[in-house]
Protein backbone atom coordinates (compact mmCIF):
# COMPACT_ATOMS: atom_id res chain seq x y z
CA UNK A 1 0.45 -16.19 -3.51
CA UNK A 2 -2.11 -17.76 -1.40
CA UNK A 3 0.39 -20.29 0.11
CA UNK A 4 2.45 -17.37 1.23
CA UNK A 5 -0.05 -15.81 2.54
CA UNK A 6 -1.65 -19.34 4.57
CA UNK A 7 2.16 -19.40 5.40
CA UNK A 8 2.59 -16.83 6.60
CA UNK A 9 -0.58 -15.52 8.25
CA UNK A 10 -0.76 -11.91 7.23
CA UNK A 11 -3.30 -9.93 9.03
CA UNK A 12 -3.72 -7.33 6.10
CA UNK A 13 -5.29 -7.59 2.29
CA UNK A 14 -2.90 -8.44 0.04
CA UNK A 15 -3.59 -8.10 -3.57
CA UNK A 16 -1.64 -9.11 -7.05
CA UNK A 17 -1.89 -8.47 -10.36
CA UNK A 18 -0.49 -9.10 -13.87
CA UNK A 19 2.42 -6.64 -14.69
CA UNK A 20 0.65 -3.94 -16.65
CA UNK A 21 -2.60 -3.19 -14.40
CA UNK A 22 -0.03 -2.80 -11.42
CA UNK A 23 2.09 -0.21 -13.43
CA UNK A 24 -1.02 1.74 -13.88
CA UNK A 25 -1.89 1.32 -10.50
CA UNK A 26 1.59 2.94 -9.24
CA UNK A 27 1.58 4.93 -11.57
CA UNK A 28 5.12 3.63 -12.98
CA UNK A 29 6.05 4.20 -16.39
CA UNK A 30 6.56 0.76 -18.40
CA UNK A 31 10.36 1.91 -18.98
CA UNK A 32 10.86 2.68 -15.03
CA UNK A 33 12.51 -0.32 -13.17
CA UNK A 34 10.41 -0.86 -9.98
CA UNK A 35 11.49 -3.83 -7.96
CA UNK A 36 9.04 -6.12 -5.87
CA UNK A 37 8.05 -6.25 -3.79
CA UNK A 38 5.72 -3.36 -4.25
CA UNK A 39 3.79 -2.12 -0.74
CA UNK A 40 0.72 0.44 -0.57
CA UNK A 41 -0.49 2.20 2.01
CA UNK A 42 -4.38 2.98 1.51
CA UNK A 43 -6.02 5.16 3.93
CA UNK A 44 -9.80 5.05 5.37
CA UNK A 45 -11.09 6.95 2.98
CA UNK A 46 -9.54 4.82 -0.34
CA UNK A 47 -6.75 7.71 -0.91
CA UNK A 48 -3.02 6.05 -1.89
CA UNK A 49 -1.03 7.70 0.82
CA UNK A 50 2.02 5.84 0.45
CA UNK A 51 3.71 3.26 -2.09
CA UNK A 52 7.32 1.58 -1.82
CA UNK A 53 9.16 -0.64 -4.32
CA UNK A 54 11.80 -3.62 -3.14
CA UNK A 55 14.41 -0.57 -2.99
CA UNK A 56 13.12 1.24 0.00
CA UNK A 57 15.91 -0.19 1.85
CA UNK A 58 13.73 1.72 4.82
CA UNK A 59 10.48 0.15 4.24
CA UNK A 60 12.16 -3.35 3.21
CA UNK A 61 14.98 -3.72 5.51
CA UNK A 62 16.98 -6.91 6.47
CA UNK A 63 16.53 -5.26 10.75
CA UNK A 64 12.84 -6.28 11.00
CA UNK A 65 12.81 -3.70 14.28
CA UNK A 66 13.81 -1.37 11.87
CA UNK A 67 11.21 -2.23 9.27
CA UNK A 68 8.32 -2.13 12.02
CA UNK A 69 9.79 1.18 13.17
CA UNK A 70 9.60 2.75 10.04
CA UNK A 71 6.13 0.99 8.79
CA UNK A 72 4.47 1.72 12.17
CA UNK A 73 5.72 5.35 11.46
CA UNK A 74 3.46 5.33 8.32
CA UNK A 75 0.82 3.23 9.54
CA UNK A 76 -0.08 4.93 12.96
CA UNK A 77 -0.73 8.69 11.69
CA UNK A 78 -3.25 7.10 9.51
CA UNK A 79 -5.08 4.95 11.89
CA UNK A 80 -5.59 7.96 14.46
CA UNK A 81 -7.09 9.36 11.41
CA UNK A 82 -11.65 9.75 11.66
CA UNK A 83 -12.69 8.21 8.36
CA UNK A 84 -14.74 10.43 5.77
CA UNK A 85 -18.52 10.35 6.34
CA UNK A 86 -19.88 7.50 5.70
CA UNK A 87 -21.24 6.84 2.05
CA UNK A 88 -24.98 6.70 0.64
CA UNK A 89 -26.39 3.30 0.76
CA UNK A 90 -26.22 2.39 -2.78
CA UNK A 91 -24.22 4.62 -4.39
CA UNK A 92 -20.41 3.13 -5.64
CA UNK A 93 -17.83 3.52 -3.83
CA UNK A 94 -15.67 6.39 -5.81
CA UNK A 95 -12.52 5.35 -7.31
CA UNK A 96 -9.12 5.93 -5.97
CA UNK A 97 -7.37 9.06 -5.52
CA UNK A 98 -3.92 9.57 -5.15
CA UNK A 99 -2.74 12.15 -2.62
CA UNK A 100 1.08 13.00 -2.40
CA UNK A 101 3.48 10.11 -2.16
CA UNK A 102 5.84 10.52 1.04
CA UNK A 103 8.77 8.77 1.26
């Protein structure tokens, strides 16, 4: 992963995991075929606001115009977003919460 990443260059966190923990994570079922590559969206404030598999032809598309179309369509809404107020020196940060996943 980190060569690809070096190779690459990608300007955003990428993270990886064994099987299980990212199942849980996506909340996937172990019986539910989910394809990689796997992509969430987290906004400002922690909160999953989207998730794709490998077969969101949309999201993952051959057309990279077309990808960067669609993931800029995701993307932007959230950046023009004001983060929450900012949190209590000291206190954890609160776990991750899931708001609806659009597609």
């Amino acid at each position: 992963m980190k060569q690809f990443i070096a190779e690459f260059q990608l300007p955003y966190t990428v993270g990886e995991s064994d099987n299980a923990e990212a199942r849980r994570f996506m909340g996937f079922p172990e019986m539910q075929m989910a394809y990689v590559p796997w992509l969430v969206i987290i906004d400002r404030n922690g909160q999953i606001r989207h998730q794709f598999t490998g077969t969101d032809r949309h999201v993952f598309s051959d057309d990279t115009g077309l990808q960067e179309k669609h993931l800029r369509g995701y993307v932007g809404p959230l950046l023009a977003e004001k983060a929450g107020a900012p949190k209590a020196a000291g206190k954890a940060a609160p776990p991750l919460k899931r708001a609806p996943v659009k597609k």
